[in-house]
C-alpha atoms as a PDB file:
ATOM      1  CA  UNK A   1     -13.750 -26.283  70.475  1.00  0.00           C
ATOM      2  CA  UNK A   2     -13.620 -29.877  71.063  1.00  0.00           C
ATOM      3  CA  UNK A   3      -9.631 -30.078  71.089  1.00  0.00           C
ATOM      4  CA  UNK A   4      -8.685 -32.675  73.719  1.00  0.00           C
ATOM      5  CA  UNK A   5      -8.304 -30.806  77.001  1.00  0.00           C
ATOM      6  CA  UNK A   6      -5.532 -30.762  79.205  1.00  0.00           C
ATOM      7  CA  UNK A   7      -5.451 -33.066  82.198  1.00  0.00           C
ATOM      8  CA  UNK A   8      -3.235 -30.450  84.673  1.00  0.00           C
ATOM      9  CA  UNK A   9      -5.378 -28.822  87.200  1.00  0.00           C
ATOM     10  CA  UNK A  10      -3.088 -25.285  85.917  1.00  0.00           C
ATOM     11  CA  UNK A  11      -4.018 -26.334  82.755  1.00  0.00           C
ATOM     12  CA  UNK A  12      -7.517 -26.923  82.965  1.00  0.00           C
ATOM     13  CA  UNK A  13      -7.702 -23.692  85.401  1.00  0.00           C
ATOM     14  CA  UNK A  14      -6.364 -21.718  82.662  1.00  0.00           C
ATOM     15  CA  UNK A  15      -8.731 -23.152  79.767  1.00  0.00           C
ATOM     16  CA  UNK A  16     -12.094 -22.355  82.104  1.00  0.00           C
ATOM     17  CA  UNK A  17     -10.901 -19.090  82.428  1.00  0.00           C
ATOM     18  CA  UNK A  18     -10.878 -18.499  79.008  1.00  0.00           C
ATOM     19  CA  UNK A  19     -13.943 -20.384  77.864  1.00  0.00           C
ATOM     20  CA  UNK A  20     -15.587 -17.746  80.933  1.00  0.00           C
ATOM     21  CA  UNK A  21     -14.324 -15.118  79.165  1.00  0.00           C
ATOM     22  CA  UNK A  22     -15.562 -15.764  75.990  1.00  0.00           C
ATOM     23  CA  UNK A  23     -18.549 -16.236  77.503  1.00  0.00           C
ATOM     24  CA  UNK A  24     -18.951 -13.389  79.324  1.00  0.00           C
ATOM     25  CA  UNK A  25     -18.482 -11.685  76.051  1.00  0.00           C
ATOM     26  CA  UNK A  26     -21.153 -13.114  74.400  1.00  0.00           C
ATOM     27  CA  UNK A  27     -23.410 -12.452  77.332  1.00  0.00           C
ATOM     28  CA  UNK A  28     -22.965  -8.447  77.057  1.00  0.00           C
ATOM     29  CA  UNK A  29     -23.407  -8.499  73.405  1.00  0.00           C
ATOM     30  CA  UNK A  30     -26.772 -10.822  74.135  1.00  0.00           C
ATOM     31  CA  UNK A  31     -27.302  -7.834  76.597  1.00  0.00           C
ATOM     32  CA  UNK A  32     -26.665  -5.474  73.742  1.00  0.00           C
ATOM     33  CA  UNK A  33     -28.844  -7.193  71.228  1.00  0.00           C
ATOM     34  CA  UNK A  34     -31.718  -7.261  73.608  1.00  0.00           C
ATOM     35  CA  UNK A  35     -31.926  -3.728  74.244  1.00  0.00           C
ATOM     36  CA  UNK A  36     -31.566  -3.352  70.781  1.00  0.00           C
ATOM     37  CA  UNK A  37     -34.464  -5.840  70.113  1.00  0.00           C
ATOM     38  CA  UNK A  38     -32.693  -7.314  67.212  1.00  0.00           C
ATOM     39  CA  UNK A  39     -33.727 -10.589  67.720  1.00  0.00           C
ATOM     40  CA  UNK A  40     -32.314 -12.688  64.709  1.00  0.00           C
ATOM     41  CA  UNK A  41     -28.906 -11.639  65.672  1.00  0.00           C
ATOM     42  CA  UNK A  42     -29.988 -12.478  69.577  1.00  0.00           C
ATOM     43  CA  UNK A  43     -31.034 -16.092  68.430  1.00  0.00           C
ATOM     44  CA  UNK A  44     -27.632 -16.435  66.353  1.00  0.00           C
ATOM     45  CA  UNK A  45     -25.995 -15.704  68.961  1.00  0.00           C
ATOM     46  CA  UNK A  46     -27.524 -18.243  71.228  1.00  0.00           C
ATOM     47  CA  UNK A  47     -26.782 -20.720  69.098  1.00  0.00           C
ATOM     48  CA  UNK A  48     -23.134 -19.929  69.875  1.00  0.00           C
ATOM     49  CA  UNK A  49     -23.597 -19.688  73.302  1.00  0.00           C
ATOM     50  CA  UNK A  50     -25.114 -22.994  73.515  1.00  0.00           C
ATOM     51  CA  UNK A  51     -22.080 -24.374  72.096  1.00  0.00           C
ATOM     52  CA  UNK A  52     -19.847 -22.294  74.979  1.00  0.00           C
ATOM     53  CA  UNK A  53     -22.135 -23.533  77.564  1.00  0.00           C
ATOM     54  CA  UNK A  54     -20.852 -27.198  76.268  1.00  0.00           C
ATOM     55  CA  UNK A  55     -17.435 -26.735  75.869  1.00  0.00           C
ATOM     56  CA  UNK A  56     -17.989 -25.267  79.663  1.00  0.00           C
ATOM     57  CA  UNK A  57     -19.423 -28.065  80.933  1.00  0.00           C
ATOM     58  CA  UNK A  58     -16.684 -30.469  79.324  1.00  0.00           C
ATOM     59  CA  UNK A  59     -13.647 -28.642  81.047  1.00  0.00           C
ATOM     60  CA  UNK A  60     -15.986 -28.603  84.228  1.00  0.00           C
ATOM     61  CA  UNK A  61     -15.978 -32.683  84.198  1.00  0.00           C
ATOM     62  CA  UNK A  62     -12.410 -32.588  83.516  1.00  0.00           C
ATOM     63  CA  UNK A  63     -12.092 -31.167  86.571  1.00  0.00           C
ATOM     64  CA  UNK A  64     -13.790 -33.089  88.926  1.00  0.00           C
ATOM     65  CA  UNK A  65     -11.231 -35.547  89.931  1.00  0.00           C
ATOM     66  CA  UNK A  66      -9.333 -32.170  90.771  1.00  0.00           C
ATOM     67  CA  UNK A  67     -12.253 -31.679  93.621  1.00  0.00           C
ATOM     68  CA  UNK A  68     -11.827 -33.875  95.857  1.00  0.00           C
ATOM     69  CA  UNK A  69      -7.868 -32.818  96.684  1.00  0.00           C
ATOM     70  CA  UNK A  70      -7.370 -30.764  99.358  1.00  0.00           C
ATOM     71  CA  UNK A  71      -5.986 -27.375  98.534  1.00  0.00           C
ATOM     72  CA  UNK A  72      -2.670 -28.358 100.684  1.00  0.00           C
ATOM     73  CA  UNK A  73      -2.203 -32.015  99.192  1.00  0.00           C
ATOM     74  CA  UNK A  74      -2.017 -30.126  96.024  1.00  0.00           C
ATOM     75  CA  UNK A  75       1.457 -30.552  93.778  1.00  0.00           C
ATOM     76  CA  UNK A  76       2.879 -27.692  91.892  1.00  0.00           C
ATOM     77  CA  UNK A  77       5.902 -26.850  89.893  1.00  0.00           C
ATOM     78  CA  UNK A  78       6.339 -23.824  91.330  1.00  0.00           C
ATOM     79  CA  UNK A  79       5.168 -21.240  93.682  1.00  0.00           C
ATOM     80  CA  UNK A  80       4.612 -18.950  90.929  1.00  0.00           C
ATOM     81  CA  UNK A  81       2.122 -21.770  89.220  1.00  0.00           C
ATOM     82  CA  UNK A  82       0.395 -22.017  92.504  1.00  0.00           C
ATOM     83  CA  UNK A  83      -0.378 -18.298  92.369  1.00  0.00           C
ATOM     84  CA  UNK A  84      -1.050 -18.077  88.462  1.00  0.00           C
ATOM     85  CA  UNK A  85      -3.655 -20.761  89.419  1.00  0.00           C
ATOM     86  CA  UNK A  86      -5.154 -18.881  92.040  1.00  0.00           C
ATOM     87  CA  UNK A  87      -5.327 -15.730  90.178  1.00  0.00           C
ATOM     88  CA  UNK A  88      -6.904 -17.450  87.273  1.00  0.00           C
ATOM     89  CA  UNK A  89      -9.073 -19.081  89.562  1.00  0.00           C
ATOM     90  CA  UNK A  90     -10.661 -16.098  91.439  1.00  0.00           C
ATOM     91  CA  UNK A  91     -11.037 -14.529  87.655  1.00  0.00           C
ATOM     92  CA  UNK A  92     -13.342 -17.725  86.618  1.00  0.00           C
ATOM     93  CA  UNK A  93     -15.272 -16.541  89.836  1.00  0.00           C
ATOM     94  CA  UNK A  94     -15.637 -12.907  88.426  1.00  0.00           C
ATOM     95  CA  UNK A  95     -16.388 -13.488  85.130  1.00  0.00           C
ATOM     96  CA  UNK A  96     -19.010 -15.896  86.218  1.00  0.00           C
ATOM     97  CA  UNK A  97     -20.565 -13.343  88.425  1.00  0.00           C
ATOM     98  CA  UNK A  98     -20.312 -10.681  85.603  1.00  0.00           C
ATOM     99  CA  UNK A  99     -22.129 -13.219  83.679  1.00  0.00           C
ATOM    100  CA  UNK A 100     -24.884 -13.775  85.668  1.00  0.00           C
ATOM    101  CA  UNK A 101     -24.922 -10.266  86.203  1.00  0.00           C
ATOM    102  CA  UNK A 102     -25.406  -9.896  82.050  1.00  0.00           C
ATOM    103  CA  UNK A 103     -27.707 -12.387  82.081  1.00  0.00           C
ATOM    104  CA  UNK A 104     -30.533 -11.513  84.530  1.00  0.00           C
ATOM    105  CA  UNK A 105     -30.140  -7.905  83.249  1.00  0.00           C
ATOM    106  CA  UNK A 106     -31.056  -9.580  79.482  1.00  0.00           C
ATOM    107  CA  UNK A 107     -33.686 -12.084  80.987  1.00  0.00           C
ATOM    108  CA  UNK A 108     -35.354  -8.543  82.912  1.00  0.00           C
ATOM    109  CA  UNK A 109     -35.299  -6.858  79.665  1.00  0.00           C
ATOM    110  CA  UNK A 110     -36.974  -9.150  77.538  1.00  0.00           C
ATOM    111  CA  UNK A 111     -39.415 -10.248  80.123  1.00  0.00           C
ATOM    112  CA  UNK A 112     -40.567  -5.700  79.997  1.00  0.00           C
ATOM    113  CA  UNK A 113     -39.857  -5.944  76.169  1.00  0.00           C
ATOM    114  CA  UNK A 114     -42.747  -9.229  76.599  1.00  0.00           C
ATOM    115  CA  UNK A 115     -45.145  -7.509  78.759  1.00  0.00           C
ATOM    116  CA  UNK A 116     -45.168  -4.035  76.785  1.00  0.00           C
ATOM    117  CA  UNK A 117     -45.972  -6.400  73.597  1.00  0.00           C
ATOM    118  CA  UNK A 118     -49.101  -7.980  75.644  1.00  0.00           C
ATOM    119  CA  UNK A 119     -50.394  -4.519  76.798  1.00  0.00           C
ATOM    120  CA  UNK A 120     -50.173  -2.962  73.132  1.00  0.00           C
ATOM    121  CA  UNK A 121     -51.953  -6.488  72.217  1.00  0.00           C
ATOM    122  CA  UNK A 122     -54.437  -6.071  75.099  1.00  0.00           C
ATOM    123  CA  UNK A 123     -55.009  -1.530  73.262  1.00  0.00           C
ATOM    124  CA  UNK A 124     -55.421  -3.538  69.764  1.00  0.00           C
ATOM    125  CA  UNK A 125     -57.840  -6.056  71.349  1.00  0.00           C
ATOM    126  CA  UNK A 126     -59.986  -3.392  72.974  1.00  0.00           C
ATOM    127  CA  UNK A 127     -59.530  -1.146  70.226  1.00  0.00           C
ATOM    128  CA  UNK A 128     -61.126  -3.840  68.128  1.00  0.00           C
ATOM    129  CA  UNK A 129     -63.979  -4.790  70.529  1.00  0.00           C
ATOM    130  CA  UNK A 130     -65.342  -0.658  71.227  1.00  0.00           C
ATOM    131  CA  UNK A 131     -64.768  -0.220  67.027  1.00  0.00           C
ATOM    132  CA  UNK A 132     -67.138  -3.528  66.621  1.00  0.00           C
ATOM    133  CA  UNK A 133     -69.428  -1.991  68.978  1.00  0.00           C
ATOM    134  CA  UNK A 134     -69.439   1.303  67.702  1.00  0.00           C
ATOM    135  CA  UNK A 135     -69.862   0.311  63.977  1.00  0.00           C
ATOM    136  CA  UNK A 136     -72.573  -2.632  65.416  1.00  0.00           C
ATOM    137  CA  UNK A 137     -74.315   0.950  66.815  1.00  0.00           C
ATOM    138  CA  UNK A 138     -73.552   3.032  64.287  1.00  0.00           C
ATOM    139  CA  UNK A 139     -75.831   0.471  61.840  1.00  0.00           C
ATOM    140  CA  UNK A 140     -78.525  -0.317  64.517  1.00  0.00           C
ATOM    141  CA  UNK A 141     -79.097   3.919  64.280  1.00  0.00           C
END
């Protein structure tokens, strides 16, 4: 990560699609970690996805002078590179989707995984409160 990026929109094209796949990688093994609840590998993990998530967002600004050019006034060596692009285009638009897809389904998880910790909290609590009041009883008898 941090190499200097190339400035070709075929180029750059090519480099998101494979920082997206990486990425979409480490979102089904987050996915995977979740449901296994193992959480220090889960924050590991993270870390590195953080980093993804940068190196991401750097290709992303590389493209943005790419934006504004409309998809005719665009040059390319060849017809095949036009279509390579394309095709690795519509893949960055998969793999995104598959990632948000990954995501939400690990965000859903641990949000249950949360709320089945509070309701075994909430047992404990009340558990806690009736055996106080019992044993409070019990010496009042």
């Amino acid at each position: 990560m941090n190499q200097p990026l190339p400035e070709s929109f075929p180029a750059l094209i090519r480099a998101m699609e494979s920082i997206l796949e990486r990425l979409r990688s480490v979102s089904e093994r987050q996915l995977k970690f979740v449901q296994d609840d193992d959480e220090v590998s889960l924050e590991r993990l993270l870390g590195h996805k953080l980093k993804l998530f940068d190196e991401r967002e750097r290709i992303s600004r590389c493209l943005d002078p790419h934006r504004d050019i409309p998809e005719e006034q665009r040059r390319w060596s060849s017809e095949t590179e036009r279509q390579e692009t394309e095709a690795a285009r519509d893949r960055c638009q998969q793999l995104l989707a598959e990632i948000l897809r990954f995501d939400e389904q690990s965000i859903q998880l641990k949000a249950e995984q949360i709320e089945d910790v509070k309701d075994q909290l909430r047992r404990i609590n009340q558990g806690s409160r009736l055996h106080a009041a019992y044993s409070k009883q019990k010496k009042g008898s």
